[in-house]
PDB file of N, CA and C in Angstrom:
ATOM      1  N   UNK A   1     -73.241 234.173 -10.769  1.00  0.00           N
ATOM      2  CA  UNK A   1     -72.334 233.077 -10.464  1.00  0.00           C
ATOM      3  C   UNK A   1     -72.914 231.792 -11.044  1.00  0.00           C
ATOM      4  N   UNK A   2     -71.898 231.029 -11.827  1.00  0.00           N
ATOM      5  CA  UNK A   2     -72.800 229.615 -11.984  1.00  0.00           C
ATOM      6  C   UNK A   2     -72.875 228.867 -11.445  1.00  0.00           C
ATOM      7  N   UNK A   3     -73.222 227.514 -11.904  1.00  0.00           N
ATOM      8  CA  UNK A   3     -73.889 226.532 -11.149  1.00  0.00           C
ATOM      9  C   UNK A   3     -73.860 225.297 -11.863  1.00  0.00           C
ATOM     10  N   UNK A   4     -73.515 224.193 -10.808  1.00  0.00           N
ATOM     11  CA  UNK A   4     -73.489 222.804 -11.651  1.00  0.00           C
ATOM     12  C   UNK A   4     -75.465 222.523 -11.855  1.00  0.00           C
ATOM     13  N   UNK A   5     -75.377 221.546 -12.447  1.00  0.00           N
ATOM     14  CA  UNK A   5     -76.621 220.997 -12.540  1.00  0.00           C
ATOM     15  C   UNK A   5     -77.495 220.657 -11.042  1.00  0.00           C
ATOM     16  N   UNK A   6     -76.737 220.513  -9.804  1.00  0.00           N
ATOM     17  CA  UNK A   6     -77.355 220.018  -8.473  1.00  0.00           C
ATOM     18  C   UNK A   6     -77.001 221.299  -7.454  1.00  0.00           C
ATOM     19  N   UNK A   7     -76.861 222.564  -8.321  1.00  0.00           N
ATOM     20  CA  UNK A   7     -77.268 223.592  -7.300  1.00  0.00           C
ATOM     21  C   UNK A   7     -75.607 223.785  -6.817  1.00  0.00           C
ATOM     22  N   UNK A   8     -74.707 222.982  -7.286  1.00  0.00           N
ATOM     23  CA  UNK A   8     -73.277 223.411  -5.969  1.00  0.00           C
ATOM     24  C   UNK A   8     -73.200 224.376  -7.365  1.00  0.00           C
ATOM     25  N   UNK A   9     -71.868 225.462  -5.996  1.00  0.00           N
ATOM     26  CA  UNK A   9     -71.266 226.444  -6.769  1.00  0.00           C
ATOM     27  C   UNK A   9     -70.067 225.680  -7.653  1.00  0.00           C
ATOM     28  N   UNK A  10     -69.608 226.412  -9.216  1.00  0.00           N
ATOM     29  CA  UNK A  10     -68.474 226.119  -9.810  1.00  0.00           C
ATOM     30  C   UNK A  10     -67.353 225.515  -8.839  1.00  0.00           C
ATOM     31  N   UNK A  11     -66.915 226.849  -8.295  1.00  0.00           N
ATOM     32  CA  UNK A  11     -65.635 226.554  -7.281  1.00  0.00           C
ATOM     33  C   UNK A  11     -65.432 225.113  -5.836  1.00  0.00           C
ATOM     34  N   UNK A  12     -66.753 225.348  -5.430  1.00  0.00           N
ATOM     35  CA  UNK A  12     -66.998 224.558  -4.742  1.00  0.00           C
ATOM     36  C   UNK A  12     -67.454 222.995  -5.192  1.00  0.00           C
ATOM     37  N   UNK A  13     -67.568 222.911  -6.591  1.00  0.00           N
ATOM     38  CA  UNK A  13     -67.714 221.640  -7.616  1.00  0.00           C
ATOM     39  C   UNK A  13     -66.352 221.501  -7.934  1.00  0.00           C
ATOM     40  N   UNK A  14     -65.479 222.258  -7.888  1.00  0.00           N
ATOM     41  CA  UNK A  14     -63.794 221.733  -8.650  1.00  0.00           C
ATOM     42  C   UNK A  14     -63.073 221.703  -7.390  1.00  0.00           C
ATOM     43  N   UNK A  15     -63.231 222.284  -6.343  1.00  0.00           N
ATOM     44  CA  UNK A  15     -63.024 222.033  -4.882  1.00  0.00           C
ATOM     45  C   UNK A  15     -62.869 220.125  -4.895  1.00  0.00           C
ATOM     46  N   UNK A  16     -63.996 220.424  -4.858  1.00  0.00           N
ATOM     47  CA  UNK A  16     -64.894 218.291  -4.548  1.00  0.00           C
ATOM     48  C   UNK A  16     -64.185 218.013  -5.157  1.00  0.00           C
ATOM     49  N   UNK A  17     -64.071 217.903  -6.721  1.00  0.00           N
ATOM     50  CA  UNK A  17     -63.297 217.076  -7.776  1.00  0.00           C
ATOM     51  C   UNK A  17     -61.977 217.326  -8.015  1.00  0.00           C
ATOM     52  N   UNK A  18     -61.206 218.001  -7.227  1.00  0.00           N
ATOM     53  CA  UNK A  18     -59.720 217.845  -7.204  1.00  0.00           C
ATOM     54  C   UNK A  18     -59.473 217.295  -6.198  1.00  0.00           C
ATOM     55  N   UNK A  19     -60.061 217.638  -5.152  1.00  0.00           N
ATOM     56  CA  UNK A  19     -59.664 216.697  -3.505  1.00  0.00           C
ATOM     57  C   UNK A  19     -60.138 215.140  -3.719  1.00  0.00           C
ATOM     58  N   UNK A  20     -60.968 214.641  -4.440  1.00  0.00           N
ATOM     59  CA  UNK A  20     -61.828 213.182  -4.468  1.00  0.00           C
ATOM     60  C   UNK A  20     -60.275 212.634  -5.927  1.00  0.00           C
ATOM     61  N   UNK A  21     -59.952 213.959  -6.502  1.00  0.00           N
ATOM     62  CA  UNK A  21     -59.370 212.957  -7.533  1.00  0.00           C
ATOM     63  C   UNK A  21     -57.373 212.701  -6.791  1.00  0.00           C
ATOM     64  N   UNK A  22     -57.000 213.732  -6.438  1.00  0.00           N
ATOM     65  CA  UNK A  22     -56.207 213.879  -5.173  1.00  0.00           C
ATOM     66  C   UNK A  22     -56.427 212.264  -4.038  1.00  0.00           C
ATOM     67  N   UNK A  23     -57.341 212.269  -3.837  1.00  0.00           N
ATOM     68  CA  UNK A  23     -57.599 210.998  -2.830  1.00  0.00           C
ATOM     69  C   UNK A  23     -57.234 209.718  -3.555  1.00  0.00           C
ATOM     70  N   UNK A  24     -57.825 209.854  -4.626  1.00  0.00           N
ATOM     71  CA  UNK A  24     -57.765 208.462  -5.331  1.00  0.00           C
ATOM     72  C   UNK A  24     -56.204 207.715  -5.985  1.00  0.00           C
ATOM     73  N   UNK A  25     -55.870 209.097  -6.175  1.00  0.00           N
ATOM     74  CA  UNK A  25     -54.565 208.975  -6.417  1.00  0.00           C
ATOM     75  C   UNK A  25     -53.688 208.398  -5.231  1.00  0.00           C
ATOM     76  N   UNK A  26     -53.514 209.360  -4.085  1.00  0.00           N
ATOM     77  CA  UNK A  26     -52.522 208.709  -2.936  1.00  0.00           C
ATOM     78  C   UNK A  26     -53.066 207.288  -2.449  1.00  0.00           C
ATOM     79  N   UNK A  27     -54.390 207.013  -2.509  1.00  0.00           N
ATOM     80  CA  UNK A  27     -54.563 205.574  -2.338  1.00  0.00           C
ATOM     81  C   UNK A  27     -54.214 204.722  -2.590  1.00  0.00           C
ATOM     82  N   UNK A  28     -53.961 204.874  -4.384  1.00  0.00           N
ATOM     83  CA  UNK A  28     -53.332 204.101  -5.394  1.00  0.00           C
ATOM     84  C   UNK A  28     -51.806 204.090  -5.073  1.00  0.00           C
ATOM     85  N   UNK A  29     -50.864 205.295  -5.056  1.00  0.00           N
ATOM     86  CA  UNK A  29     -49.576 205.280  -5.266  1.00  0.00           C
ATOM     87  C   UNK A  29     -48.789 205.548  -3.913  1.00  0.00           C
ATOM     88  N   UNK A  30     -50.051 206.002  -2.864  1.00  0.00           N
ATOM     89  CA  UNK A  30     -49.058 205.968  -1.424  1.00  0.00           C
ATOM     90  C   UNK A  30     -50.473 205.417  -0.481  1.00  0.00           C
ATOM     91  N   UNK A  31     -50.513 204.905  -0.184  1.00  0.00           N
ATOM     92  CA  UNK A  31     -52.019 204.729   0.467  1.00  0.00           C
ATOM     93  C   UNK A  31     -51.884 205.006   2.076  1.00  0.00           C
ATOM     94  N   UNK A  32     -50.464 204.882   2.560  1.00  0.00           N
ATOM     95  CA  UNK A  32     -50.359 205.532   4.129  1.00  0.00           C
ATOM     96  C   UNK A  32     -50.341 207.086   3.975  1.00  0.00           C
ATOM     97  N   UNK A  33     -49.692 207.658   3.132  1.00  0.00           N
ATOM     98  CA  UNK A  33     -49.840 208.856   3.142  1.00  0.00           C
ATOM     99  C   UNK A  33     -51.583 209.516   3.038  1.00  0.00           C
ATOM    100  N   UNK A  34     -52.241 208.711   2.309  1.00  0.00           N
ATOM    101  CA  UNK A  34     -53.599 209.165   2.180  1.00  0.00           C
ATOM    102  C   UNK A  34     -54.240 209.219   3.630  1.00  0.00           C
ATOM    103  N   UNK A  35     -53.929 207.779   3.897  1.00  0.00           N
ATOM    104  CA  UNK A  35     -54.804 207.305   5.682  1.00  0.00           C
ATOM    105  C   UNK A  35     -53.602 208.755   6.270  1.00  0.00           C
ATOM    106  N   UNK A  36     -52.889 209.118   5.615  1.00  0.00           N
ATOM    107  CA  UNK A  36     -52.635 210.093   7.258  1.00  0.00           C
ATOM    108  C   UNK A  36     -53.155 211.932   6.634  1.00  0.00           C
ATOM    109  N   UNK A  37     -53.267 212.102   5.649  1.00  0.00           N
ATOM    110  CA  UNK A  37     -54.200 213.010   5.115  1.00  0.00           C
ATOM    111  C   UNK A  37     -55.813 213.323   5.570  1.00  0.00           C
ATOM    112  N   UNK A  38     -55.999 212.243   5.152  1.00  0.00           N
ATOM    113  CA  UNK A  38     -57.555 212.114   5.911  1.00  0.00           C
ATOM    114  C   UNK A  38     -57.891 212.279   7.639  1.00  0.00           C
ATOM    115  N   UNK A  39     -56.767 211.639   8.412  1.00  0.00           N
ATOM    116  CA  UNK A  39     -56.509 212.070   9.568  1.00  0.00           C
ATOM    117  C   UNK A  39     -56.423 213.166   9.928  1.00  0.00           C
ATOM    118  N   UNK A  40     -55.457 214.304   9.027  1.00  0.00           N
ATOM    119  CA  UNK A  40     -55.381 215.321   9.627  1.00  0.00           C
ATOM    120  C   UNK A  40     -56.274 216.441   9.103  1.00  0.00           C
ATOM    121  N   UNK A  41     -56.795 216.073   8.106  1.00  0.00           N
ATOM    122  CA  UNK A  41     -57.817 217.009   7.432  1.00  0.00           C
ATOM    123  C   UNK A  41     -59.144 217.019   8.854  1.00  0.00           C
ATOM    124  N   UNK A  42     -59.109 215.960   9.285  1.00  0.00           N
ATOM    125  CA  UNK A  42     -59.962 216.467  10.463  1.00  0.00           C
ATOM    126  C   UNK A  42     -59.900 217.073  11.865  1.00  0.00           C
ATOM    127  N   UNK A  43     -58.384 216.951  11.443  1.00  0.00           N
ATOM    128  CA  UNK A  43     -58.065 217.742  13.118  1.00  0.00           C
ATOM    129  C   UNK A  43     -57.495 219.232  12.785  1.00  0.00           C
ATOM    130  N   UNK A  44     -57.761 219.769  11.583  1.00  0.00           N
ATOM    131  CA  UNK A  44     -57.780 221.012  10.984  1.00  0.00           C
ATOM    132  C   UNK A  44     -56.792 221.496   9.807  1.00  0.00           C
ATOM    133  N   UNK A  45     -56.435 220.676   8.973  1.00  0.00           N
ATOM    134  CA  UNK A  45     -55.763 221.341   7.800  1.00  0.00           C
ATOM    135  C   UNK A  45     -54.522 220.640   7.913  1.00  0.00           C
ATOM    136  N   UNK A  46     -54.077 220.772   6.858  1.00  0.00           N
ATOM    137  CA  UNK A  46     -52.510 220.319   6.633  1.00  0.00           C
ATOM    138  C   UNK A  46     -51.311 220.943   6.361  1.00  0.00           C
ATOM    139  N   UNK A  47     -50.287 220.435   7.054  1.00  0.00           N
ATOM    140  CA  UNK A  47     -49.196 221.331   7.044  1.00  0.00           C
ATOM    141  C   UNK A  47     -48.206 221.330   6.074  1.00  0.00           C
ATOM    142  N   UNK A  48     -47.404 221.895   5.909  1.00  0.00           N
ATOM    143  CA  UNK A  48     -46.450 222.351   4.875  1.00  0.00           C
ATOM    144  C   UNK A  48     -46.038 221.055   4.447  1.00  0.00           C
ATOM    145  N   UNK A  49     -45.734 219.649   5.189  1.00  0.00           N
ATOM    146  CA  UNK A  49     -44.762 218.992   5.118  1.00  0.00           C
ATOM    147  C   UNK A  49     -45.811 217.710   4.548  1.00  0.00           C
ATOM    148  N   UNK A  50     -47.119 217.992   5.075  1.00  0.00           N
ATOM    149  CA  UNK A  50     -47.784 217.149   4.123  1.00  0.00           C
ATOM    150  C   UNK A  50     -48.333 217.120   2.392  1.00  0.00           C
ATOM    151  N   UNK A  51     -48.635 218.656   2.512  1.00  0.00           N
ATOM    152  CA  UNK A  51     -49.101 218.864   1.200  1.00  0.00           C
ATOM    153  C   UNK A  51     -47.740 219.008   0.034  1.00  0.00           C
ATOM    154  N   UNK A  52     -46.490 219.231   0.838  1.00  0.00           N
ATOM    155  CA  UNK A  52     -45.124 218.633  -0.113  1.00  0.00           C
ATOM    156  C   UNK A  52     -45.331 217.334  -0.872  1.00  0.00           C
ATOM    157  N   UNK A  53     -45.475 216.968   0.404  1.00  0.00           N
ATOM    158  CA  UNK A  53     -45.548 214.969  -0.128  1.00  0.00           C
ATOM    159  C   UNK A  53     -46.498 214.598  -0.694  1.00  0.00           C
ATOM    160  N   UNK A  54     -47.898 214.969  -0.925  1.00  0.00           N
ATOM    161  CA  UNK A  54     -49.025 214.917  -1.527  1.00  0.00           C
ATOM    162  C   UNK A  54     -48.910 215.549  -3.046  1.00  0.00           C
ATOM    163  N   UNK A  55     -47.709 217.025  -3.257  1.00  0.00           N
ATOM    164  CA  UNK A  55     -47.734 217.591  -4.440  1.00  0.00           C
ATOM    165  C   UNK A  55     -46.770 216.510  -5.496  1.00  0.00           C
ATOM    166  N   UNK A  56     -45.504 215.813  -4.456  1.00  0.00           N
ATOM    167  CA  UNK A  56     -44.712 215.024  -5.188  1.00  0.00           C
ATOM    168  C   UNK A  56     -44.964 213.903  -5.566  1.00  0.00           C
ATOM    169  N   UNK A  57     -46.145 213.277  -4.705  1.00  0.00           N
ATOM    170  CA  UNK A  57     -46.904 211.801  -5.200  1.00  0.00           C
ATOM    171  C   UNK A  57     -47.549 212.453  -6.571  1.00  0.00           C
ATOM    172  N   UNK A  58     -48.561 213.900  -6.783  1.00  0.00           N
ATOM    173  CA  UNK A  58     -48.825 214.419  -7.606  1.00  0.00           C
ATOM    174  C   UNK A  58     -48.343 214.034  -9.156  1.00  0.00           C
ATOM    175  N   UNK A  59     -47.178 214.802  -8.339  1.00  0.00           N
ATOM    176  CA  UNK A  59     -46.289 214.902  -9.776  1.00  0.00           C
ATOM    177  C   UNK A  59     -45.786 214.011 -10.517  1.00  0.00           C
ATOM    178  N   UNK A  60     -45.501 213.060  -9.855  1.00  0.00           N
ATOM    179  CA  UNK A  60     -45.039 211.768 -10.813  1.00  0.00           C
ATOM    180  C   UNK A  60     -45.858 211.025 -10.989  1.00  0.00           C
ATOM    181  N   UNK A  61     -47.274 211.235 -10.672  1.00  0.00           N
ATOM    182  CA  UNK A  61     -48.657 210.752 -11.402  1.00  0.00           C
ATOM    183  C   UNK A  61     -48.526 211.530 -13.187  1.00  0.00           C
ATOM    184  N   UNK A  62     -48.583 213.230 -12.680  1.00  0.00           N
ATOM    185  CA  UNK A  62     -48.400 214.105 -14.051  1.00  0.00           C
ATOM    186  C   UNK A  62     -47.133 213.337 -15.088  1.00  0.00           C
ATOM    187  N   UNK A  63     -46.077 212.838 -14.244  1.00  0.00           N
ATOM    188  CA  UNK A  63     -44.761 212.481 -15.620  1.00  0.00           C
ATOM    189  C   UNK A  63     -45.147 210.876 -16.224  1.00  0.00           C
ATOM    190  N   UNK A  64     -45.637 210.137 -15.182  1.00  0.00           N
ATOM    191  CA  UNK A  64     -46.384 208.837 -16.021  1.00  0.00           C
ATOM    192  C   UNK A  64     -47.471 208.806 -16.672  1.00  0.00           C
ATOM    193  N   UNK A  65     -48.099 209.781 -16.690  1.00  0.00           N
ATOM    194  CA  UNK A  65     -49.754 209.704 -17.448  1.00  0.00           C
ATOM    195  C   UNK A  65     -50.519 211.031 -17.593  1.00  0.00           C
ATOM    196  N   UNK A  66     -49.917 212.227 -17.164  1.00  0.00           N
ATOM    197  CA  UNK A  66     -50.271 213.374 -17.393  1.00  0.00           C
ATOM    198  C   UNK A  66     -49.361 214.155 -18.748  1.00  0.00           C
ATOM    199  N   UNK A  67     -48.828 213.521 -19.640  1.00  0.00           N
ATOM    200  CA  UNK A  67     -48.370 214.325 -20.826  1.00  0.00           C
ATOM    201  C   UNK A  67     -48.628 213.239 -22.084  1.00  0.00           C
ATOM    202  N   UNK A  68     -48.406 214.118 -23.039  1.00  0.00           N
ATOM    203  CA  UNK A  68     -48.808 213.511 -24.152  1.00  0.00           C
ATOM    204  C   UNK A  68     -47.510 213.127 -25.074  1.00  0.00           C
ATOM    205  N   UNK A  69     -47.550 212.802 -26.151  1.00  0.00           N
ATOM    206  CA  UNK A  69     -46.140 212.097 -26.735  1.00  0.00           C
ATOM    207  C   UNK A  69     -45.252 213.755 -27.213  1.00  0.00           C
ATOM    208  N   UNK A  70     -46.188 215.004 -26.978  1.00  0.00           N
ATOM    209  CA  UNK A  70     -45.492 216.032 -27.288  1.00  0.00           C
ATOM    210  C   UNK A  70     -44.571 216.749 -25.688  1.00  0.00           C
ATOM    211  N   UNK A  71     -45.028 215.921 -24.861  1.00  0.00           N
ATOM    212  CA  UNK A  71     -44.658 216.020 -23.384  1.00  0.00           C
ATOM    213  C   UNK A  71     -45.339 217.424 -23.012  1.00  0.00           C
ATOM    214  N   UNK A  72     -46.224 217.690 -23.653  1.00  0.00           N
ATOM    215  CA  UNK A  72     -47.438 219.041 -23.298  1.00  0.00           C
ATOM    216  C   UNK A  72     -48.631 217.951 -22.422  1.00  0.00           C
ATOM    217  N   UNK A  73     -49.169 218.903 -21.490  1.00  0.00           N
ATOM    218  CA  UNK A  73     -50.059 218.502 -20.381  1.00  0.00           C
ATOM    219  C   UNK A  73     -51.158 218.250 -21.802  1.00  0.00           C
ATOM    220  N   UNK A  74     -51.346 216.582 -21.001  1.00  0.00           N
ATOM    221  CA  UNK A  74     -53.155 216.044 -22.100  1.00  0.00           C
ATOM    222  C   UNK A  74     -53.923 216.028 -20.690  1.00  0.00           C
ATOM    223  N   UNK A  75     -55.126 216.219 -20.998  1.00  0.00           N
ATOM    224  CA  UNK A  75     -56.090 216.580 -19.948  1.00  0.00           C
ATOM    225  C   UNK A  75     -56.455 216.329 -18.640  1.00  0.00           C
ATOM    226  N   UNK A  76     -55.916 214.929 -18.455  1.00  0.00           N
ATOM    227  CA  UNK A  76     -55.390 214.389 -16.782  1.00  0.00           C
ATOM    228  C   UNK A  76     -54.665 215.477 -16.519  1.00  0.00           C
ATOM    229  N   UNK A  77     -54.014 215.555 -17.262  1.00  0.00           N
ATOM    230  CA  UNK A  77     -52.083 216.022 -17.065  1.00  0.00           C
ATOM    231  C   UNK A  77     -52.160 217.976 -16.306  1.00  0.00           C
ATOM    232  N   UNK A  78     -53.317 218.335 -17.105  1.00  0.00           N
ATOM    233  CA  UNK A  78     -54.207 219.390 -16.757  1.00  0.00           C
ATOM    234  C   UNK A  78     -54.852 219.628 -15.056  1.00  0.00           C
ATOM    235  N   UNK A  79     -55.453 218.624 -15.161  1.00  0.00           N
ATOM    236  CA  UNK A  79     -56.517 218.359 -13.664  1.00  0.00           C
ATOM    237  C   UNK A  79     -55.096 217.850 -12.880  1.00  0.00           C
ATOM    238  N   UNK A  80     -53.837 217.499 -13.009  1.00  0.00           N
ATOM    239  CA  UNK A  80     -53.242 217.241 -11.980  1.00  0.00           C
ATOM    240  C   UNK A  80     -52.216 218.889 -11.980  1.00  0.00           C
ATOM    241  N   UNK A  81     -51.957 219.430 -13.009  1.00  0.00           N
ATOM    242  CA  UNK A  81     -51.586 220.472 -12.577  1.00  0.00           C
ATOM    243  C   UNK A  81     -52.192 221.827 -11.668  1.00  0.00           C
ATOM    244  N   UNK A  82     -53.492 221.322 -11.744  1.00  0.00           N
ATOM    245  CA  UNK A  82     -54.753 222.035 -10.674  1.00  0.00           C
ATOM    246  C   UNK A  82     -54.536 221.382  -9.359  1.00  0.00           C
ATOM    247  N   UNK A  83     -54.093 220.212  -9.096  1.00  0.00           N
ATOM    248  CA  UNK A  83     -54.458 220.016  -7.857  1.00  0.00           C
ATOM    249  C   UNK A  83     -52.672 220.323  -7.147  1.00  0.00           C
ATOM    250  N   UNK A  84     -52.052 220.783  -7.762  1.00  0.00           N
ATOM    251  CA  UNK A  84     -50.532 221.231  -7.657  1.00  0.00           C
ATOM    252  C   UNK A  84     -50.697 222.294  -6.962  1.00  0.00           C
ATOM    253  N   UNK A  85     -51.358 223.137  -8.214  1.00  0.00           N
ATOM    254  CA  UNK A  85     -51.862 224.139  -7.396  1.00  0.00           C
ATOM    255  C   UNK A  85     -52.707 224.578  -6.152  1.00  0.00           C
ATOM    256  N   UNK A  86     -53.784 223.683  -6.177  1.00  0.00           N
ATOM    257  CA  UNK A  86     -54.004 223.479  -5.015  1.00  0.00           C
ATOM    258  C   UNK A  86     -54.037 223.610  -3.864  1.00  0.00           C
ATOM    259  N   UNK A  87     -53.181 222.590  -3.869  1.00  0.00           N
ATOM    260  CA  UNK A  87     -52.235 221.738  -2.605  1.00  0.00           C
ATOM    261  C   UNK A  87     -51.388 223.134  -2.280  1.00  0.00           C
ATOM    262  N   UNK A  88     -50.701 223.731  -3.029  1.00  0.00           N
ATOM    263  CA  UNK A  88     -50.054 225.298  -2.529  1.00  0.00           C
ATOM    264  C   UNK A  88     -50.778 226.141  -2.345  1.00  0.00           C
ATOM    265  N   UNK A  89     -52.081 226.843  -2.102  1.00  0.00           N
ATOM    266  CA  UNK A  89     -53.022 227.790  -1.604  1.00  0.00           C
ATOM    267  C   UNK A  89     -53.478 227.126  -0.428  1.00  0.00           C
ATOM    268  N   UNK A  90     -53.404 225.900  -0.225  1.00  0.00           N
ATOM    269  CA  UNK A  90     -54.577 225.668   1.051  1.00  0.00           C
ATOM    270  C   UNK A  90     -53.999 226.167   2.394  1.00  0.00           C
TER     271      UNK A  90
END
């Protein structure tokens, strides 16, 4: 199995860096929705109706700055289609 440079596992390194880049985002484009994310991430997980609203703030991050002039995912556009995904497994 690999390994970042500080010992975390792969999965558990793209874990961190989709949820931290996920955060930064709803801060920016919904910032109550974030404060109520963070809330409930500690009282055990989130429900259907949040991670909707978290995939659709998502997404119209992906249509303003996640494609390229060929409207193919450029590499943001990539890392936000990961956290799409995401947001639907958790």
């Amino acid at each position: 199995m690999g390994a970042e440079p500080h010992g975390i596992p792969d999965p558990l390194m793209q874990r961190v860096e989709l949820e931290s880049l996920l955060m930064s985002i709803l801060r920016r484009r919904q910032p109550a929705l974030a404060r109520e994310l963070e809330e409930r991430r500690s009282v055990g997980g989130l429900d259907e109706s949040l991670r909707e609203r978290s995939r659709l703030v998502i997404a119209d991050e992906l249509i303003d700055y996640g494609l390229d002039a060929g409207e193919e995912h450029n590499a943001y556009g990539l890392k936000l289609s990961q956290i799409i995904d995401y947001l639907g497994h958790l």
